[in-house]
C-alpha atoms as a PDB file:
ATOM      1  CA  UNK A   1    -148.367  33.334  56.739  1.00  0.00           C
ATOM      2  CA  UNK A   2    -145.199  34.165  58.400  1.00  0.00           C
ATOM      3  CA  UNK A   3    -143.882  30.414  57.855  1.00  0.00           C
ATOM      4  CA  UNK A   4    -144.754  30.920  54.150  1.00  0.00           C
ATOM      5  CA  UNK A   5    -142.645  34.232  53.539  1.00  0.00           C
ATOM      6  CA  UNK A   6    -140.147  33.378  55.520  1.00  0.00           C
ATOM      7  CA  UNK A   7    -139.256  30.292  53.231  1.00  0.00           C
ATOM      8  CA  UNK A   8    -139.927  32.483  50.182  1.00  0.00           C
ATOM      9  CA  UNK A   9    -136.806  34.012  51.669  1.00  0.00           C
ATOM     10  CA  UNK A  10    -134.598  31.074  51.726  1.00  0.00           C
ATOM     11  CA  UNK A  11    -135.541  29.587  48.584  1.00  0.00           C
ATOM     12  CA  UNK A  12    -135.170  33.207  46.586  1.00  0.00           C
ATOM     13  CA  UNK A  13    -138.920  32.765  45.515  1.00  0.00           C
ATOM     14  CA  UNK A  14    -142.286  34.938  45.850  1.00  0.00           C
ATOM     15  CA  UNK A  15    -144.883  32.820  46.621  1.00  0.00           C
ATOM     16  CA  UNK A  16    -147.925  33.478  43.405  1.00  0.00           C
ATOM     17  CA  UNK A  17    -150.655  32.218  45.726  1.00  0.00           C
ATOM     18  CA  UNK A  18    -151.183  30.008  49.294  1.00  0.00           C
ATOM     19  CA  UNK A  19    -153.829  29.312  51.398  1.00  0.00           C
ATOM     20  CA  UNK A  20    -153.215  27.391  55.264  1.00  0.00           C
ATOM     21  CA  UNK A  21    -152.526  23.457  53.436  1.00  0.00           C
ATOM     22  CA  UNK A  22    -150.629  24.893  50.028  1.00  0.00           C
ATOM     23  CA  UNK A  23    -148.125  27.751  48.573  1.00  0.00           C
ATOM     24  CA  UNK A  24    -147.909  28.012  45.004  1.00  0.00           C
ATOM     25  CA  UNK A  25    -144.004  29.183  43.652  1.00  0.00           C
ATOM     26  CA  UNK A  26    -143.717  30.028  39.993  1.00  0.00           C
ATOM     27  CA  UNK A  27    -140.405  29.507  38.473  1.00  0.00           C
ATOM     28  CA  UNK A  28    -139.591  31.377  35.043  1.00  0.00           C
ATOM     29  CA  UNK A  29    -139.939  30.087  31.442  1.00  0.00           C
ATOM     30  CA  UNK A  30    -137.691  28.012  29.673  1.00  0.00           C
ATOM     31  CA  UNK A  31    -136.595  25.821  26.778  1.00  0.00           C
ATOM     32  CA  UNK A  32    -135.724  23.056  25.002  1.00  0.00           C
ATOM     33  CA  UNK A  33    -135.128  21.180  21.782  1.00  0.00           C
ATOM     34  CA  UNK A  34    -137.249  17.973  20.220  1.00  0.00           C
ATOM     35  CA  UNK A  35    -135.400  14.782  21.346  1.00  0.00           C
ATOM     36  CA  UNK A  36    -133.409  16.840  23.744  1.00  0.00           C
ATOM     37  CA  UNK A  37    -132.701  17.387  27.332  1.00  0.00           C
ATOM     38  CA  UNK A  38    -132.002  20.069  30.100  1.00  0.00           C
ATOM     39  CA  UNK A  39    -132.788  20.838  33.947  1.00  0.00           C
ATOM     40  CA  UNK A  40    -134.526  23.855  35.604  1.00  0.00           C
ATOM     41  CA  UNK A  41    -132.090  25.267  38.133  1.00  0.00           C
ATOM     42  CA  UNK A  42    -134.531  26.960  39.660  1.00  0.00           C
ATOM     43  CA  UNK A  43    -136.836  23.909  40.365  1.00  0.00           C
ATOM     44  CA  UNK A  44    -133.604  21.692  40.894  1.00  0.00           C
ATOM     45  CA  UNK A  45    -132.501  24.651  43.711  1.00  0.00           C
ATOM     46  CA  UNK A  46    -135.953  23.489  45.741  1.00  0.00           C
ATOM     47  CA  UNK A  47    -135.449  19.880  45.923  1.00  0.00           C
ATOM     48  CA  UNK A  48    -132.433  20.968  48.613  1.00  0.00           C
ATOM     49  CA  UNK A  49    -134.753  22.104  51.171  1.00  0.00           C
ATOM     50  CA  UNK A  50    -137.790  19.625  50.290  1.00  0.00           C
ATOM     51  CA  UNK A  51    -136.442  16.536  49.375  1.00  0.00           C
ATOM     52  CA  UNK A  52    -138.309  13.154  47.679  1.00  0.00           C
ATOM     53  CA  UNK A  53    -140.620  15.346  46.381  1.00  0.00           C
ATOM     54  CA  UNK A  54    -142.696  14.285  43.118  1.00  0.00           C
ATOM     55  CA  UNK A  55    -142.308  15.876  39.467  1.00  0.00           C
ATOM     56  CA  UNK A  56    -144.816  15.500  37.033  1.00  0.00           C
ATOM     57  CA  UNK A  57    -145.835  17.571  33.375  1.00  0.00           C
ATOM     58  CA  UNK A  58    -148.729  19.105  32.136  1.00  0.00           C
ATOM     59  CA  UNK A  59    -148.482  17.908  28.759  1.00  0.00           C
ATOM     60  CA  UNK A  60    -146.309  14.430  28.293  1.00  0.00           C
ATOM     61  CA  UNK A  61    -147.047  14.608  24.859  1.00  0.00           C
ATOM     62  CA  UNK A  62    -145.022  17.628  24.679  1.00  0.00           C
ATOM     63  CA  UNK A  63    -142.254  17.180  27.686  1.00  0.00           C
ATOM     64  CA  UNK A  64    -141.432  14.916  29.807  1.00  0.00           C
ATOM     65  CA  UNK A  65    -139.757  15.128  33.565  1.00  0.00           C
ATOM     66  CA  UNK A  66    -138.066  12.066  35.750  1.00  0.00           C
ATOM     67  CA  UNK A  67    -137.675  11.330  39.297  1.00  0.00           C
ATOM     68  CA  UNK A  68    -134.023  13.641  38.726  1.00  0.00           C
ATOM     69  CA  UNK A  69    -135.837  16.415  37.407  1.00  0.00           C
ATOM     70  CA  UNK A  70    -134.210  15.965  33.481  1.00  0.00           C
ATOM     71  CA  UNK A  71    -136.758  17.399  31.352  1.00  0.00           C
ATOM     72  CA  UNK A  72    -137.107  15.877  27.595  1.00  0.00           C
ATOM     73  CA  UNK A  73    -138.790  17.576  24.871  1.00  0.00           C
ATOM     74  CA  UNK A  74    -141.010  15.346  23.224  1.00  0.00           C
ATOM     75  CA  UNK A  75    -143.377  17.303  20.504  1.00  0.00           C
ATOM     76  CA  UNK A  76    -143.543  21.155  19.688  1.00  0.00           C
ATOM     77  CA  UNK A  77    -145.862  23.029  22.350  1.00  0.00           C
ATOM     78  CA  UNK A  78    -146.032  24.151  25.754  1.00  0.00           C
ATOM     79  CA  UNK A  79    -146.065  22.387  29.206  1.00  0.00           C
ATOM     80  CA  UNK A  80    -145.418  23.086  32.878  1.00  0.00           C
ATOM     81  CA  UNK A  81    -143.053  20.705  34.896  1.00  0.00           C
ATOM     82  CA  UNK A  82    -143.989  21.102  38.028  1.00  0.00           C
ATOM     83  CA  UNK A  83    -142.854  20.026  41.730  1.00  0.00           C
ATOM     84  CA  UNK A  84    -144.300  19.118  44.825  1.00  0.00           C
ATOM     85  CA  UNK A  85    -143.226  18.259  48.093  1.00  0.00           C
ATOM     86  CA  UNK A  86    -143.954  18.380  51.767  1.00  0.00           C
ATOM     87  CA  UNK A  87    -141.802  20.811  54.478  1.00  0.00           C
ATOM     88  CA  UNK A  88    -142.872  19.653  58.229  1.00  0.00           C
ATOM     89  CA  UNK A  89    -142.576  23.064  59.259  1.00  0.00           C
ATOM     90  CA  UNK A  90    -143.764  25.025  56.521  1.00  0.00           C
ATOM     91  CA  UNK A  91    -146.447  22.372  54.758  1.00  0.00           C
ATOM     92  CA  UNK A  92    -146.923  21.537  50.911  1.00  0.00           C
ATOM     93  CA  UNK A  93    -145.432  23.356  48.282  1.00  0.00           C
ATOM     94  CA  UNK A  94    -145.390  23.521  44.441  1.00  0.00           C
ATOM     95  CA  UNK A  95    -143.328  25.161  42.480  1.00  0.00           C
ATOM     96  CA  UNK A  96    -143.655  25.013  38.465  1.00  0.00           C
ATOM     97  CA  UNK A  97    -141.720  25.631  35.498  1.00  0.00           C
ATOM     98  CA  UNK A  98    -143.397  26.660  32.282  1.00  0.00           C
ATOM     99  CA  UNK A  99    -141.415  24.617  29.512  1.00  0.00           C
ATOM    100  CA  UNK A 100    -141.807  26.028  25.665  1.00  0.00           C
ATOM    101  CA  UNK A 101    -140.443  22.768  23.226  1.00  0.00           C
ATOM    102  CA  UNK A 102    -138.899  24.026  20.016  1.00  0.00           C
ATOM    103  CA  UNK A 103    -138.754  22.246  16.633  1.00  0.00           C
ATOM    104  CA  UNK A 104    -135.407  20.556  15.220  1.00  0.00           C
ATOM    105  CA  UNK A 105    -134.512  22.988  12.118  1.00  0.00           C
ATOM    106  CA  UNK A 106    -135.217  21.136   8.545  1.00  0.00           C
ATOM    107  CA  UNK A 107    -133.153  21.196   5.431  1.00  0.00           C
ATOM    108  CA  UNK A 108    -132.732  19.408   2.361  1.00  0.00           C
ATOM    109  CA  UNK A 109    -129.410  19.705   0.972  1.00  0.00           C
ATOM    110  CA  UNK A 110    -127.946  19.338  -2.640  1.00  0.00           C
ATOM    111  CA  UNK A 111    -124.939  18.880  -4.678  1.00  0.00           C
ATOM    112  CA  UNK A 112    -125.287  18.176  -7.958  1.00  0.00           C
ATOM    113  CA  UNK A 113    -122.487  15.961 -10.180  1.00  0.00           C
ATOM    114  CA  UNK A 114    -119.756  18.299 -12.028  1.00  0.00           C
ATOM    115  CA  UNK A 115    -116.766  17.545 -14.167  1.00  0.00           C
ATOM    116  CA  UNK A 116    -114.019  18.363 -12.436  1.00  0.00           C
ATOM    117  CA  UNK A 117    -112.599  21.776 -12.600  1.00  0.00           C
ATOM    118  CA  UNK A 118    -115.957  23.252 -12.603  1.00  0.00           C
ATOM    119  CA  UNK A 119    -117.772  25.205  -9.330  1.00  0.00           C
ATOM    120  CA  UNK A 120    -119.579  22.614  -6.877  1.00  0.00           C
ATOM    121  CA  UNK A 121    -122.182  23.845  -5.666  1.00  0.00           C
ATOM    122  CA  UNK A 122    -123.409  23.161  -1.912  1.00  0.00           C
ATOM    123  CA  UNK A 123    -127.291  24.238  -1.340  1.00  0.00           C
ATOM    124  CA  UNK A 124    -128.794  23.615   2.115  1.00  0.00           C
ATOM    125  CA  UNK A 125    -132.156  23.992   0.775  1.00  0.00           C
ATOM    126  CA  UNK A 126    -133.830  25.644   4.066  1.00  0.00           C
ATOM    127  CA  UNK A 127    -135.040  28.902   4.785  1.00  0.00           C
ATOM    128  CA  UNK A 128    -132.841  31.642   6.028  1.00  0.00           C
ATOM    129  CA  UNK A 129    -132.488  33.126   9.796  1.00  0.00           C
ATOM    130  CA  UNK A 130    -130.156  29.690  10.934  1.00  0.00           C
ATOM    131  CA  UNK A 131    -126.480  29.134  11.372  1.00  0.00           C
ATOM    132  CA  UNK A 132    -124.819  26.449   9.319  1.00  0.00           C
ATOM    133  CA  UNK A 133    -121.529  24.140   9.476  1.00  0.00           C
ATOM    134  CA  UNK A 134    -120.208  22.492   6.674  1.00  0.00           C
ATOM    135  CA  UNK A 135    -117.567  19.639   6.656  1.00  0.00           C
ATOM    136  CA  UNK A 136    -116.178  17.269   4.108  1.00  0.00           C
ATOM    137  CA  UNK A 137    -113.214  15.929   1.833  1.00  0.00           C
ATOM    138  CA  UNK A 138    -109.580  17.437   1.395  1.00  0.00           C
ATOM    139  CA  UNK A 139    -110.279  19.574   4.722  1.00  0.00           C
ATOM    140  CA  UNK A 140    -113.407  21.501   3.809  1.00  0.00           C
ATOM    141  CA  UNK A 141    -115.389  23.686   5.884  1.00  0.00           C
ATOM    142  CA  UNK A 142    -117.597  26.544   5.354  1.00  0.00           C
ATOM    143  CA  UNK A 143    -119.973  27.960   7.562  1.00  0.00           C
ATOM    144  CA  UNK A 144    -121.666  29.617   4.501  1.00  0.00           C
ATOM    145  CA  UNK A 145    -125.655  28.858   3.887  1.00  0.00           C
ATOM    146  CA  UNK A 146    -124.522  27.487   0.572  1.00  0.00           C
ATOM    147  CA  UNK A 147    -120.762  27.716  -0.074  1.00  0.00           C
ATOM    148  CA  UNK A 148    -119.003  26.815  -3.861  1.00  0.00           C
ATOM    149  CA  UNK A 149    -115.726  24.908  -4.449  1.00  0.00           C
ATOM    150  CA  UNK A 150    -114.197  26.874  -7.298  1.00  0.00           C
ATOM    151  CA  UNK A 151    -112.535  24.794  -9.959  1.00  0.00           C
ATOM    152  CA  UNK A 152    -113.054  21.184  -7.420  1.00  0.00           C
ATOM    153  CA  UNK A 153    -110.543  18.846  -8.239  1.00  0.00           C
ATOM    154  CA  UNK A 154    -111.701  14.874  -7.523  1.00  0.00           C
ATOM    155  CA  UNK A 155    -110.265  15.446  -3.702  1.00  0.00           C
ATOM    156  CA  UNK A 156    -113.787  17.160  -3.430  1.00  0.00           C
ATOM    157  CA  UNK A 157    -115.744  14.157  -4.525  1.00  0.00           C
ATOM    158  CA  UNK A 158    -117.119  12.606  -1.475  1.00  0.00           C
ATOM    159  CA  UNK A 159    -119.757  13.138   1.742  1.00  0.00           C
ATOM    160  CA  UNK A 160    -120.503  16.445   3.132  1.00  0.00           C
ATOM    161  CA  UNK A 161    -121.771  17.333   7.013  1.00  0.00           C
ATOM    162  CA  UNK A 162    -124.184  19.689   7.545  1.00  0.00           C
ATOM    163  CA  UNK A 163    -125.282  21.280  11.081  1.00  0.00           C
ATOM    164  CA  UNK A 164    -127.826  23.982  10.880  1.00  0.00           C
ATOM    165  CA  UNK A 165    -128.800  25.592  13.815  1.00  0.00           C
ATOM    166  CA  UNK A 166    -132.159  27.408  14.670  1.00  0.00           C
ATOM    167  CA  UNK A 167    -132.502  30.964  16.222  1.00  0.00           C
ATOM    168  CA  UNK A 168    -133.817  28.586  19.006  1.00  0.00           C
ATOM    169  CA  UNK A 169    -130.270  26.777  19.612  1.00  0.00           C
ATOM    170  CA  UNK A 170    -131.892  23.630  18.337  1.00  0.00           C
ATOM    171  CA  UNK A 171    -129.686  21.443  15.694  1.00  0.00           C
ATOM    172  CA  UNK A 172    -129.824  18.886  13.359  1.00  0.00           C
ATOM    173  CA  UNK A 173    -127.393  16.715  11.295  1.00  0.00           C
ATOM    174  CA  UNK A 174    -126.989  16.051   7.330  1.00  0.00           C
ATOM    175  CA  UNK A 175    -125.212  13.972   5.055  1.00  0.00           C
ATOM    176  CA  UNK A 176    -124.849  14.244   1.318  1.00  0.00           C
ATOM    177  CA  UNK A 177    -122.594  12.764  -1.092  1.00  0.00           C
ATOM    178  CA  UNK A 178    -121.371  15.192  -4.153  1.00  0.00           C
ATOM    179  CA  UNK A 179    -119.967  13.712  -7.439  1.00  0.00           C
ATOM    180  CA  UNK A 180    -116.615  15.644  -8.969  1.00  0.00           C
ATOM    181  CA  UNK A 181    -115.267  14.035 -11.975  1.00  0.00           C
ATOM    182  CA  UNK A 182    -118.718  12.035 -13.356  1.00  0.00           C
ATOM    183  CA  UNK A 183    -117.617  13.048 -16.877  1.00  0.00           C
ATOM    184  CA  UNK A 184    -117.149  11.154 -20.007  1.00  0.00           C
ATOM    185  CA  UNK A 185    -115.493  11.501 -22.831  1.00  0.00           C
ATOM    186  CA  UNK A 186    -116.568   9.595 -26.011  1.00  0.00           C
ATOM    187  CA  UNK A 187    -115.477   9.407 -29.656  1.00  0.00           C
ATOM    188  CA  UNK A 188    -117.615   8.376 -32.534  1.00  0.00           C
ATOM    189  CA  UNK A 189    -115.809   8.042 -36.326  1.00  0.00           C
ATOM    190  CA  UNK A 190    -118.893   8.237 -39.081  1.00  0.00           C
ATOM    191  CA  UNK A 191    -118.886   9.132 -42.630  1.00  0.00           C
ATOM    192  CA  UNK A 192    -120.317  12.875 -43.678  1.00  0.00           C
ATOM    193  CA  UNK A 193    -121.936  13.030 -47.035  1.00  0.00           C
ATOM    194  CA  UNK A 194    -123.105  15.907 -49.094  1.00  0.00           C
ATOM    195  CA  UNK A 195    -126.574  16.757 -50.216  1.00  0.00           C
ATOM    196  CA  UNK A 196    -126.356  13.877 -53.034  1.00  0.00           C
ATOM    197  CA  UNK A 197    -125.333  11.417 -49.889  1.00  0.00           C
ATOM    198  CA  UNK A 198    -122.388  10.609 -51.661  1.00  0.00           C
ATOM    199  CA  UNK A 199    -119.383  10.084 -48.726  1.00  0.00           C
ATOM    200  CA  UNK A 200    -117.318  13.333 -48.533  1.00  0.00           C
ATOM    201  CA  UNK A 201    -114.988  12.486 -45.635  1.00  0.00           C
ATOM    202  CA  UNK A 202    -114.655   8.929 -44.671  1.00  0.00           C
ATOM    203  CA  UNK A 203    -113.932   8.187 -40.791  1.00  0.00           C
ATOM    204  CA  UNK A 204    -114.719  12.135 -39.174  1.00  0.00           C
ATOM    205  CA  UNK A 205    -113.959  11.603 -35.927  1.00  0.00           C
ATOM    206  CA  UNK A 206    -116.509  13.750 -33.461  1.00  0.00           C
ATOM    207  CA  UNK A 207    -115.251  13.648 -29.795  1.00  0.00           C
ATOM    208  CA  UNK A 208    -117.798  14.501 -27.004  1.00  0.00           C
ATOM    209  CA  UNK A 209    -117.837  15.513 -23.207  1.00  0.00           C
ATOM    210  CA  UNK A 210    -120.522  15.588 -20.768  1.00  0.00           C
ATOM    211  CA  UNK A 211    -122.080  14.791 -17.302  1.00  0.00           C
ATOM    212  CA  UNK A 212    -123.182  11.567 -17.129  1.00  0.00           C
ATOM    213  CA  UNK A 213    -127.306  11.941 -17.893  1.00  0.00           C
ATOM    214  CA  UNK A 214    -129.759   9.338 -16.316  1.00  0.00           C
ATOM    215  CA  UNK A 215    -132.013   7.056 -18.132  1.00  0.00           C
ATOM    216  CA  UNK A 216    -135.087   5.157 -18.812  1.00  0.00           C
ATOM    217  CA  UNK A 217    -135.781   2.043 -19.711  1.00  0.00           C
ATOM    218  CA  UNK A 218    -137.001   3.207 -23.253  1.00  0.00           C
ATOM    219  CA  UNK A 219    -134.798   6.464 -23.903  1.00  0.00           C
ATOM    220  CA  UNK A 220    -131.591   7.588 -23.060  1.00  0.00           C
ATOM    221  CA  UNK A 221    -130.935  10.963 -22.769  1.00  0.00           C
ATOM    222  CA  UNK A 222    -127.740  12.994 -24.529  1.00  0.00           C
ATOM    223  CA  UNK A 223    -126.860  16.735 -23.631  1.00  0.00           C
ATOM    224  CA  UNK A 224    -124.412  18.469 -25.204  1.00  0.00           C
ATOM    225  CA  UNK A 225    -122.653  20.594 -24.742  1.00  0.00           C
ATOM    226  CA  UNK A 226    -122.501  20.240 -21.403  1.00  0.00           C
ATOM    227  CA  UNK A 227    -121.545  22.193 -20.430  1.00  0.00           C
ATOM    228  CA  UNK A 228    -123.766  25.157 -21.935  1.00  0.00           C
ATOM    229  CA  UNK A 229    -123.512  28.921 -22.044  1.00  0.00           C
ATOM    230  CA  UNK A 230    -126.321  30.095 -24.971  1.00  0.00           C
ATOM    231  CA  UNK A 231    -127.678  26.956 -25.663  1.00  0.00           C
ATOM    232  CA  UNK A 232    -127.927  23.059 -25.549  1.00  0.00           C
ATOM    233  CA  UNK A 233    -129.473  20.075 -27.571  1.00  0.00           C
ATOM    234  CA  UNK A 234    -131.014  16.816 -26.052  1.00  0.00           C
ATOM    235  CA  UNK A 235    -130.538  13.875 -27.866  1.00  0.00           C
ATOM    236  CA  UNK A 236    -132.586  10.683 -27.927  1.00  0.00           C
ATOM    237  CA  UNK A 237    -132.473   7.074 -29.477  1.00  0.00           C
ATOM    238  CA  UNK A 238    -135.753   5.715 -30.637  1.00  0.00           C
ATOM    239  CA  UNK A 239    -137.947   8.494 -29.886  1.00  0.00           C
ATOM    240  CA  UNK A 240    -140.557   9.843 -32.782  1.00  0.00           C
ATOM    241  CA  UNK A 241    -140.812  13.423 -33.880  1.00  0.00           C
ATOM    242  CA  UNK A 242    -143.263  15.805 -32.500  1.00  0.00           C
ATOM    243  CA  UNK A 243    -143.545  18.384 -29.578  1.00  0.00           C
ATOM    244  CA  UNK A 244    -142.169  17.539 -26.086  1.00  0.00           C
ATOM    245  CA  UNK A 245    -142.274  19.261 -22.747  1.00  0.00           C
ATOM    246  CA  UNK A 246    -139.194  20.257 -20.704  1.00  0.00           C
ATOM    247  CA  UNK A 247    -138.624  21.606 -17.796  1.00  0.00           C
ATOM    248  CA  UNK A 248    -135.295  22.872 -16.063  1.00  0.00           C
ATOM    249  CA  UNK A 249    -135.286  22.858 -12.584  1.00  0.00           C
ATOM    250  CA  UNK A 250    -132.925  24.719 -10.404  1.00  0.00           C
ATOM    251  CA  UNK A 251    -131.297  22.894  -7.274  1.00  0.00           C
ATOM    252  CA  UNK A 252    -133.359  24.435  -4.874  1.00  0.00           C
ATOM    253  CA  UNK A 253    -136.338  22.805  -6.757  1.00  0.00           C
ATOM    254  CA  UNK A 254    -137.967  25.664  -8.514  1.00  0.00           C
ATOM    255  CA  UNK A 255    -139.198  25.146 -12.131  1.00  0.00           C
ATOM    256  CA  UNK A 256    -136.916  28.116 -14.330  1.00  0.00           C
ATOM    257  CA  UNK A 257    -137.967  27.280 -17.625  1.00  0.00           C
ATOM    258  CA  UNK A 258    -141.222  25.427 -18.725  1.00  0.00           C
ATOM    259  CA  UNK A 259    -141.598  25.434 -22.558  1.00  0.00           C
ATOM    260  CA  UNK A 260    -143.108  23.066 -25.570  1.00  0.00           C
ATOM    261  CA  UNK A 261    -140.473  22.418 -28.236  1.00  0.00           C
ATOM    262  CA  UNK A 262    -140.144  20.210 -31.383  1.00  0.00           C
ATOM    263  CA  UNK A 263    -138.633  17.174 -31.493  1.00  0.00           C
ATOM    264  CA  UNK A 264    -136.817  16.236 -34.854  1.00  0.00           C
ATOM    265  CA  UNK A 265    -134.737  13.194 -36.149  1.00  0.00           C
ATOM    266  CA  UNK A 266    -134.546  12.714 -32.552  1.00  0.00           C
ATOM    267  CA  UNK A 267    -133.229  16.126 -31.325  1.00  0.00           C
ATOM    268  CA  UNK A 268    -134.630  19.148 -29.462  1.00  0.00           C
ATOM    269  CA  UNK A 269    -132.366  22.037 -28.791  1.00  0.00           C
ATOM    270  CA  UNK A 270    -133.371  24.894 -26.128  1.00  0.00           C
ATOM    271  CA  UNK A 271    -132.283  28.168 -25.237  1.00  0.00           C
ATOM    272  CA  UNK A 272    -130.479  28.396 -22.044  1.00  0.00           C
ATOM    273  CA  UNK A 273    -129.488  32.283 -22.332  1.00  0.00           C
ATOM    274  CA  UNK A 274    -131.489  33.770 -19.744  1.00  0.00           C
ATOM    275  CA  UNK A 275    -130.240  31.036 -17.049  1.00  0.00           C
ATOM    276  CA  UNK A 276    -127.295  31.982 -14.282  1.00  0.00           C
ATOM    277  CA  UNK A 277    -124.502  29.885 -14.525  1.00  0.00           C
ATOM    278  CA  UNK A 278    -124.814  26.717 -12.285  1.00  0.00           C
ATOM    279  CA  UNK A 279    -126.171  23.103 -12.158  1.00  0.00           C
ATOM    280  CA  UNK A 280    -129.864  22.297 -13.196  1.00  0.00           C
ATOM    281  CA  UNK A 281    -132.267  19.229 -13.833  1.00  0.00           C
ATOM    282  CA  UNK A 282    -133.844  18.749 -17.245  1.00  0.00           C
ATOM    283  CA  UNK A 283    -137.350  17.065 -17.308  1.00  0.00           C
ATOM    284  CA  UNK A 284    -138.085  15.678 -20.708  1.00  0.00           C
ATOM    285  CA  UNK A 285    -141.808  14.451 -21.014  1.00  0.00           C
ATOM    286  CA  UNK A 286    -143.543  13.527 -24.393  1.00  0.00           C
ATOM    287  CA  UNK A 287    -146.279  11.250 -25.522  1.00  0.00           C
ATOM    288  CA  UNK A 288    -144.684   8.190 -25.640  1.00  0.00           C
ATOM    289  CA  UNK A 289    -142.263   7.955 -22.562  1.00  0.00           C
ATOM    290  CA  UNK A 290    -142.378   8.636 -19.005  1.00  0.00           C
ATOM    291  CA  UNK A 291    -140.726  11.824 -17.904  1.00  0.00           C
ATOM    292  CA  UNK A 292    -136.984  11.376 -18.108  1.00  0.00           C
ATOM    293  CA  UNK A 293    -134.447  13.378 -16.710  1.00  0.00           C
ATOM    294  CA  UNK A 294    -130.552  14.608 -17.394  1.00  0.00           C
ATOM    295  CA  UNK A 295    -128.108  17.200 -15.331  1.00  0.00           C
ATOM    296  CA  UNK A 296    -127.131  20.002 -17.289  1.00  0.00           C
ATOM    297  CA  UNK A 297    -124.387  22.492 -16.207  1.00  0.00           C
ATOM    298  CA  UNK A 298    -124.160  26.291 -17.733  1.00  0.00           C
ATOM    299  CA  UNK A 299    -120.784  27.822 -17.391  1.00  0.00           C
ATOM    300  CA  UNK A 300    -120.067  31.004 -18.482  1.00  0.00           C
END
């Protein structure tokens, strides 16, 4: 017994339990990240007085520990790294670490396509209580959840880094690319003619500008204007009257407006009054065609 506390005094430790063969050191808790790695100083500060002893873990599914005494998290949960070894003088003793393993933080960040010399808009798309880095083109960083360019220029078309950090201290990496500039600007000459569709002014020239909208193999959608303050109108090219569905989803994926509208000679118009200003996805669905979808900007 004396043997026993009088190494408890060297190695800074109370002994938890011992019996004449075995004494039983606890070390305190500690931490780390999914695919990451640390040491136990307290453990580690054993090994000097009982060398070539053995590590092992309670859980490898969950951590890991070498032959140096490097401790990987594997999976979120708890383990206990533990080490033994043999002193001549004082017998066998184990010491062990409880290890907690902490999840990677998850995000899913956004940038939708603007025109440039509109806001871009940067969403991380996780939930709140982390620390975030930005970095990207023309010397940007922000370490805002979701940070704006005002009035982006095409220096801010490009990829973006993300870092988000958990209360936990674990990290994780993300790359998106944002679109500035994806405008276009088209012209279309036609003939407007009065009630008796005789020609009233020959060659009107209409001129156009948008965000480039996606398509589908049997409808292309056009939105203008785009963009919209009070209201826009979706127009489509082979499509039948009727009633269609659309939704307008914001960036962080939340359905803002869900409504039924009419469809006629090929146009629907909806009422975007209500909406912030900012960059949302249209959902189009009718009877005939497979949900197709457009980027519509409201400035204000």
């Amino acid at each position: 017994m004396k043997k026993i506390k009088l190494f408890a005094l060297i190695v800074g430790l109370t002994p938890t339990c011992y019996s004449n063969a075995q004494s039983y050191f606890s070390c305190p808790s500690i931490s780390v990240c999914i695919a990451d790695t640390t040491t136990d100083v307290c453990l580690l500060s054993t090994t000097t007085f009982i060398p070539d002893g053995t590590w092992s873990s309670s859980d490898t599914t969950v951590a890991t520990v070498d032959t140096s005494g490097i401790i990987s998290g594997i999976s979120v949960g708890s383990a206990t790294i533990t080490y033994t070894g043999t002193q001549f003088y004082f017998g066998e003793f184990i010491f062990t670490t409880p290890v907690t393993v902490a999840p990677l933080p998850t995000a899913t960040p956004s940038a939708p396509a603007i025109c440039e010399g509109s806001d871009l808009y940067l969403f991380a798309g996780d939930a709140s209580g982390n620390t975030y880095a930005w970095t990207g083109p023309d010397g940007f960083s922000s370490t805002t959840q979701n940070p704006t360019i005002t009035s982006a220029t095409a220096a801010a078309d490009g990829v973006y880094t993300l870092t988000v950090t958990s209360a936990a201290g674990c990290s994780a990496t993300f790359t998106i690319s944002a679109t500035v500039g994806n405008c276009r600007t088209a012209t279309q000459q036609t003939d407007l003619y009065d009630t008796d569709n005789d020609v009233v002014s020959s060659g009107y020239t209409q001129q156009t500008t948008g965000i480039k909208t996606a398509t589908h193999a049997t409808s292309q959608l056009h939105i203008y204007p785009n963009p919209a303050q009070a209201a826009f109108t979706i127009a489509e090219t082979g499509t039948p009257d009727g009633t269609v569905s659309l939704k307008v989803i914001n960036t962080m994926g939340a359905i803002v407006y869900n409504a039924s509208l009419q469809r006629t000679n090929g146009t629907t118009t909806a009422d975007c009054s209500q909406l912030p200003s900012g960059v949302y996805m249209l959902q189009l669905t009718d009877s005939i065609n497979e949900p197709r979808t457009a980027t519509l900007l409201i400035q204000r």
